[in-house]
C-alpha atoms as a PDB file:
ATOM      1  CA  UNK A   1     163.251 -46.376 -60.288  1.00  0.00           C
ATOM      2  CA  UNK A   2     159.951 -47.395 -58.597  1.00  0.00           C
ATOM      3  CA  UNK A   3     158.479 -50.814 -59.492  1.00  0.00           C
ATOM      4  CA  UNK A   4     154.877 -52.715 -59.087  1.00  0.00           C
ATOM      5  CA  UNK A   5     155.570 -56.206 -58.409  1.00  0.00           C
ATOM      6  CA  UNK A   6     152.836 -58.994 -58.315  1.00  0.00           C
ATOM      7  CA  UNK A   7     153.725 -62.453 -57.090  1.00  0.00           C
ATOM      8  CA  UNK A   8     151.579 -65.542 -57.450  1.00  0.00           C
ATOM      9  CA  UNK A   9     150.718 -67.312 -54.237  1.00  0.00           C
ATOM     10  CA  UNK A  10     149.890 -70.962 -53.224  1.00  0.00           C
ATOM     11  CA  UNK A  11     148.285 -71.117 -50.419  1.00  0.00           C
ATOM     12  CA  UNK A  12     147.242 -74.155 -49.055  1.00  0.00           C
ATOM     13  CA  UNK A  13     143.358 -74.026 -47.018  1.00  0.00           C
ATOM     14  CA  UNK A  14     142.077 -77.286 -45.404  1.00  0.00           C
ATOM     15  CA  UNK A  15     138.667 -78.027 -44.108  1.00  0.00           C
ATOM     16  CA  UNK A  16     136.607 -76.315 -46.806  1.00  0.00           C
ATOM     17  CA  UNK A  17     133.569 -76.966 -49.102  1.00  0.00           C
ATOM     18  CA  UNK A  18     133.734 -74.680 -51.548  1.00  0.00           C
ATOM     19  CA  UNK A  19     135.845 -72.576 -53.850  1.00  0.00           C
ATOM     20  CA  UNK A  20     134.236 -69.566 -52.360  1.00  0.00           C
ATOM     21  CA  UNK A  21     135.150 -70.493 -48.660  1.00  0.00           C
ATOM     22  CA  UNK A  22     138.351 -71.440 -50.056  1.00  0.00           C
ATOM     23  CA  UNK A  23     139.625 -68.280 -51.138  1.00  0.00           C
ATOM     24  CA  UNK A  24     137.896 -66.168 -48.613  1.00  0.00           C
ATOM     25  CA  UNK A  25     139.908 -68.256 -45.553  1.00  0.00           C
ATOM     26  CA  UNK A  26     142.964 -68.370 -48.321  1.00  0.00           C
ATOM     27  CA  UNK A  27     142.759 -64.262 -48.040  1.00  0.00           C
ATOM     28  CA  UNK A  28     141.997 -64.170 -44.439  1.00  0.00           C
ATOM     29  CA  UNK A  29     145.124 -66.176 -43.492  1.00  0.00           C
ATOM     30  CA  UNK A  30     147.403 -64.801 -45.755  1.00  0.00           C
ATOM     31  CA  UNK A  31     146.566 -61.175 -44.336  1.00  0.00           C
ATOM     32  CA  UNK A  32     146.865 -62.601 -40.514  1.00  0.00           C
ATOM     33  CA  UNK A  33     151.076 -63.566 -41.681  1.00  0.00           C
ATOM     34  CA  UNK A  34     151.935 -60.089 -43.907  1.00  0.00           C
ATOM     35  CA  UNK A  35     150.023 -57.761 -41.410  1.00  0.00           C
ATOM     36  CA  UNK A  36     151.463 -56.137 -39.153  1.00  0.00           C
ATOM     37  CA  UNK A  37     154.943 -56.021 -41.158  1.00  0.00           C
ATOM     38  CA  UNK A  38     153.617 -55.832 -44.250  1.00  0.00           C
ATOM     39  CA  UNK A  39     150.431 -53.930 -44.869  1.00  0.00           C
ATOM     40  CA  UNK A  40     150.649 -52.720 -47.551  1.00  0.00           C
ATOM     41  CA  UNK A  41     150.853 -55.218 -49.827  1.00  0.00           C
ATOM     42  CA  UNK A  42     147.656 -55.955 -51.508  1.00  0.00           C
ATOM     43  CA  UNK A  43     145.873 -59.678 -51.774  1.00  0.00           C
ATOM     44  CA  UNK A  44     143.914 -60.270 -54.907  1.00  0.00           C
ATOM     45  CA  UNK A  45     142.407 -63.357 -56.176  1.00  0.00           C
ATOM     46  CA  UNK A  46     144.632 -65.032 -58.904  1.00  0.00           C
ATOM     47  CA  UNK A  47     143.254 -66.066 -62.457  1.00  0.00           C
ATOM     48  CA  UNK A  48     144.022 -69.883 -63.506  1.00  0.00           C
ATOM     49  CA  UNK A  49     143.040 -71.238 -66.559  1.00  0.00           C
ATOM     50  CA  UNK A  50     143.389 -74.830 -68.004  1.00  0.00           C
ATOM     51  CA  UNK A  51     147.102 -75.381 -69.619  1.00  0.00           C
ATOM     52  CA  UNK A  52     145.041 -77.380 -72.407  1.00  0.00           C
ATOM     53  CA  UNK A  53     142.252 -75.289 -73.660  1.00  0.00           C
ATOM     54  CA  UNK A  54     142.587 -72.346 -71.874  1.00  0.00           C
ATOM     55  CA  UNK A  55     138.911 -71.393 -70.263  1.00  0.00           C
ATOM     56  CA  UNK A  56     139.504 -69.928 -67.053  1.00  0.00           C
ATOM     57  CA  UNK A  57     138.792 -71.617 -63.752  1.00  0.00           C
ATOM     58  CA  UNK A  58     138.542 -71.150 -60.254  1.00  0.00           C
ATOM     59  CA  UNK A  59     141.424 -69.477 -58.024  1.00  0.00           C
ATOM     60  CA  UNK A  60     141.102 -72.607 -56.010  1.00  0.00           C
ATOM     61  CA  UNK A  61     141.075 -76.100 -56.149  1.00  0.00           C
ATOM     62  CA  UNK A  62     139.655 -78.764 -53.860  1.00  0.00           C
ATOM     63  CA  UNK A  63     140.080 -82.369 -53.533  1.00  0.00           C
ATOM     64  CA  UNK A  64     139.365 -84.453 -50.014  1.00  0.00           C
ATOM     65  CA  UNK A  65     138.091 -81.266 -48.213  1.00  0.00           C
ATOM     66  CA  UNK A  66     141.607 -79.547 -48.493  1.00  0.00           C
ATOM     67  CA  UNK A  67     142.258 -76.632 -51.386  1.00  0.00           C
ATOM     68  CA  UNK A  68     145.392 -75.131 -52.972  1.00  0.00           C
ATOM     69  CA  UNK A  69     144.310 -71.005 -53.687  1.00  0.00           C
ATOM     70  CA  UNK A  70     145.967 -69.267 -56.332  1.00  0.00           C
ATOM     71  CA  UNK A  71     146.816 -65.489 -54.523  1.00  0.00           C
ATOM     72  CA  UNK A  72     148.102 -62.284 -56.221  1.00  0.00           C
ATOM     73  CA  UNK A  73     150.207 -60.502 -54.143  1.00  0.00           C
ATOM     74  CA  UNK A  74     151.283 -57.038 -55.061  1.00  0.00           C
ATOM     75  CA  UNK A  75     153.838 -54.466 -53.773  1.00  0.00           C
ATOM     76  CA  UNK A  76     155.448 -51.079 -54.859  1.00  0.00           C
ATOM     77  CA  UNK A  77     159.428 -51.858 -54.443  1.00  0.00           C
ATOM     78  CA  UNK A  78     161.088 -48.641 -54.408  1.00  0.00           C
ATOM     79  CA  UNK A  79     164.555 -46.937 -55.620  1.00  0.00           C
ATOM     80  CA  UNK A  80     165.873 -50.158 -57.117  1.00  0.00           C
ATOM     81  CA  UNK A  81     168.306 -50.172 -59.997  1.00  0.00           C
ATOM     82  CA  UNK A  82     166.317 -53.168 -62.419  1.00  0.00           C
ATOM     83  CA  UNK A  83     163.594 -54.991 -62.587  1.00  0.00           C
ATOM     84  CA  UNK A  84     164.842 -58.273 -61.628  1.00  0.00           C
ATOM     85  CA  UNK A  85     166.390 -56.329 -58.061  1.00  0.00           C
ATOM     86  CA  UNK A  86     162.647 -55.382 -57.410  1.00  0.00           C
ATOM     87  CA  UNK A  87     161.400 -58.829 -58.036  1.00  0.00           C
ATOM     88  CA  UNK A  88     163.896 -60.280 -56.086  1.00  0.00           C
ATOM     89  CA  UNK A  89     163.079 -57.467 -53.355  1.00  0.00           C
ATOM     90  CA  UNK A  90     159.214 -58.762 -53.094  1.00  0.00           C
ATOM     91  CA  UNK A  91     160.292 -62.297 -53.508  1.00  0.00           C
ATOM     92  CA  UNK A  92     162.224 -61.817 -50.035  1.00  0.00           C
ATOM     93  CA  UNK A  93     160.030 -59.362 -48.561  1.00  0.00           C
ATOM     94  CA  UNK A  94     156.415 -61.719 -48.826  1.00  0.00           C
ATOM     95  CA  UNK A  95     158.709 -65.336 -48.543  1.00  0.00           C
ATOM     96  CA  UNK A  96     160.302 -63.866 -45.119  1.00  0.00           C
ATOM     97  CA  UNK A  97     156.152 -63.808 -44.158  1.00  0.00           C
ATOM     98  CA  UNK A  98     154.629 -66.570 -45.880  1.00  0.00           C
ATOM     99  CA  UNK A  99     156.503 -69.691 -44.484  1.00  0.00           C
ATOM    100  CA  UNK A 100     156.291 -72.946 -46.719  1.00  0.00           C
ATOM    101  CA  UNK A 101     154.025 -70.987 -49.448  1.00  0.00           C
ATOM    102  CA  UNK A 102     155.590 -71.023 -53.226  1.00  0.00           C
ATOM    103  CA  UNK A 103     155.967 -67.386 -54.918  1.00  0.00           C
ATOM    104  CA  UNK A 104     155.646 -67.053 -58.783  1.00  0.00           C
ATOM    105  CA  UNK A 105     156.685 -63.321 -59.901  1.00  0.00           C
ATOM    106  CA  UNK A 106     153.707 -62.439 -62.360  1.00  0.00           C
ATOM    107  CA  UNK A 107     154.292 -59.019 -63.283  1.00  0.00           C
ATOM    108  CA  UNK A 108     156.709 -56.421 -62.864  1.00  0.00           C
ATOM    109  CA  UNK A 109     155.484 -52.660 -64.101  1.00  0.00           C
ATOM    110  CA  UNK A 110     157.851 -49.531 -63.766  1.00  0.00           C
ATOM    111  CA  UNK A 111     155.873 -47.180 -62.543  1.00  0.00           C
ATOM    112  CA  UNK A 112     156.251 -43.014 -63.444  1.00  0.00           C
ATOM    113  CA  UNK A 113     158.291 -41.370 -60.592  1.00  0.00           C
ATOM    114  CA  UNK A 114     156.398 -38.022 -61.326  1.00  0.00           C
ATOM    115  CA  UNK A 115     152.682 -39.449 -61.073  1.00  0.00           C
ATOM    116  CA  UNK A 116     153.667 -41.392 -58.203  1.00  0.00           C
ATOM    117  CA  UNK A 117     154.958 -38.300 -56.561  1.00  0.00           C
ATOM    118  CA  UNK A 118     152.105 -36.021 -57.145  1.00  0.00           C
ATOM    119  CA  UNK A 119     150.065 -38.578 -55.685  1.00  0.00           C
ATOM    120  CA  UNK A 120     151.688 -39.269 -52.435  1.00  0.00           C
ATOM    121  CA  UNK A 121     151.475 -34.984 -51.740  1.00  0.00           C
ATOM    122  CA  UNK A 122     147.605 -35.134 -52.080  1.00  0.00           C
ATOM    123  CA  UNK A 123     147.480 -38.368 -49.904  1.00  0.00           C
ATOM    124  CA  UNK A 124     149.700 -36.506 -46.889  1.00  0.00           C
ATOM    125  CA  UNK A 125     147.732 -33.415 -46.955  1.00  0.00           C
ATOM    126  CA  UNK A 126     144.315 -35.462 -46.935  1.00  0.00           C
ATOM    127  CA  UNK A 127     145.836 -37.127 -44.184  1.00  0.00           C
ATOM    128  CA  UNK A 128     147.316 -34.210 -42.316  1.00  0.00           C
ATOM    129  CA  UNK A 129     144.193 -32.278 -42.136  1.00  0.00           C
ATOM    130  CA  UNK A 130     142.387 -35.425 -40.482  1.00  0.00           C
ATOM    131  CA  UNK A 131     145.055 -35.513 -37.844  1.00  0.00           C
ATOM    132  CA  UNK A 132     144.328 -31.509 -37.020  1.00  0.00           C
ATOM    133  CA  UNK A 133     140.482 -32.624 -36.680  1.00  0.00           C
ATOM    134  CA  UNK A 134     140.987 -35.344 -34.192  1.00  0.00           C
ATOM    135  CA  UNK A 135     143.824 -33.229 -32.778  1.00  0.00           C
ATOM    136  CA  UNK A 136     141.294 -30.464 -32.479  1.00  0.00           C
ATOM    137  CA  UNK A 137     138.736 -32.683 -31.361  1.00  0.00           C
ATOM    138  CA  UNK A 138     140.737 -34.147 -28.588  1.00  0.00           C
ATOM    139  CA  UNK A 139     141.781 -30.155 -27.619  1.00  0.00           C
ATOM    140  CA  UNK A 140     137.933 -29.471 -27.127  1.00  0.00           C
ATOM    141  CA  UNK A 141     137.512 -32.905 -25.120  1.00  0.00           C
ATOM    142  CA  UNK A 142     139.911 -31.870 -22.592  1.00  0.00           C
ATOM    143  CA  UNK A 143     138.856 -28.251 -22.448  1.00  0.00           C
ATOM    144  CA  UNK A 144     135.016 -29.559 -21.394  1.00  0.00           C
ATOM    145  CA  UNK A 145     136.519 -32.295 -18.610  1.00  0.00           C
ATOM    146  CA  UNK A 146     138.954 -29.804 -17.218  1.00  0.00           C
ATOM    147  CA  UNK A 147     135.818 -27.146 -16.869  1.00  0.00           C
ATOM    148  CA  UNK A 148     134.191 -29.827 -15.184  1.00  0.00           C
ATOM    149  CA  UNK A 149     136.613 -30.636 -12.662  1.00  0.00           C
ATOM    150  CA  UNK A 150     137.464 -26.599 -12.371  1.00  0.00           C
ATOM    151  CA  UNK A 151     133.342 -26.713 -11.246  1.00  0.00           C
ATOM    152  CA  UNK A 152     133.510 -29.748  -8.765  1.00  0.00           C
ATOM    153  CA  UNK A 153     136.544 -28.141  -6.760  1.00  0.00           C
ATOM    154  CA  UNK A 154     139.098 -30.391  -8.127  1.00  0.00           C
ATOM    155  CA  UNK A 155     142.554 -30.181  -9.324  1.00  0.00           C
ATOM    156  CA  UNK A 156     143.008 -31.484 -12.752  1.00  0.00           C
ATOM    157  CA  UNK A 157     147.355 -30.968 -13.316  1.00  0.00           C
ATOM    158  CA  UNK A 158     148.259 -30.084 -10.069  1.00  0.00           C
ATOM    159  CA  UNK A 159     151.792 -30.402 -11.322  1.00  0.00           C
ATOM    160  CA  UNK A 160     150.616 -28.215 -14.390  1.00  0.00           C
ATOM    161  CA  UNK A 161     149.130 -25.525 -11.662  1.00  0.00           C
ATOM    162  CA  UNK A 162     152.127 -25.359  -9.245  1.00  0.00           C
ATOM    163  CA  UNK A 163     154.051 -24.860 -12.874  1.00  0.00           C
ATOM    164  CA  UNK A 164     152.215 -21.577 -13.678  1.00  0.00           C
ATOM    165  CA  UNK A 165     152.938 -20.035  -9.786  1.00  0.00           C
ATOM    166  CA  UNK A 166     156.600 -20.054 -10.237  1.00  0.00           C
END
């Protein structure tokens, strides 16, 4: 089974102004610690709202110049048995990253194994015909400089050229 986990972030920004700034160096620094290990996981603003009355508020609050941002983190944890085993996976997998930074699990969604599949087969081909462009691209690139050196008088490969005679 194939789960969507979203974990609740507190991340701690200092020297800031407003809310705004707040979450936009709260994003930025979060990013800088999962990337390059973890790239996939997607950072979202989190949604607080008052315990009391419940109106919604911002994802960060200031006091003295220094904020605490509410993130939403969210991963696909795959092939696990339960639920719980792919929150526990994403717990590990964003704590290992985010030193000193409490983790809430949100949200935990099964997701379809046959949607997801049919999915990932459109991605790779999408993908795998941009790879024969630049492949091809890079083919006609070197087929223009090697004419060019062919017209100068130079070797390009000897090695490639002594290759060919034997």
């Amino acid at each position: 089974m194939n789960c969507r986990v979203v974990v609740e972030a507190a991340v701690p920004v200092y020297d800031v102004e407003t809310p705004d700034e707040a979450v936009r160096i709260a994003i930025s620094k979060t990013g800088e610690m999962l990337n390059p290990d973890l790239n996939y996981v997607e950072i979202n603003m989190g949604q607080r709202s008052c315990p009391h009355c419940g109106e919604e508020q911002e994802p960060a609050f200031i006091a003295a110049d220094e904020s605490l941002v509410a993130l939403e983190l969210e991963m696909t944890v795959f092939n696990v048995e339960r639920e719980e085993h792919a929150a526990r996976i994403a717990r590990k997998e964003i704590g290992q990253r985010l030193e000193n930074i409490p983790l809430d699990v949100l949200e935990i969604e099964p997701i379809d194994e046959e949607t997801d599949g049919d999915d990932t087969d459109d991605s790779e081909t999408e993908t795998a015909s941009e790879n024969e462009t630049t492949v091809d691209e890079i083919t006609s690139d070197t087929d223009i400089g090697e004419r060019e050196g062919e017209g100068e008088g130079e070797e390009v490969l000897p090695e490639f050229e002594e290759l060919i005679d034997e």
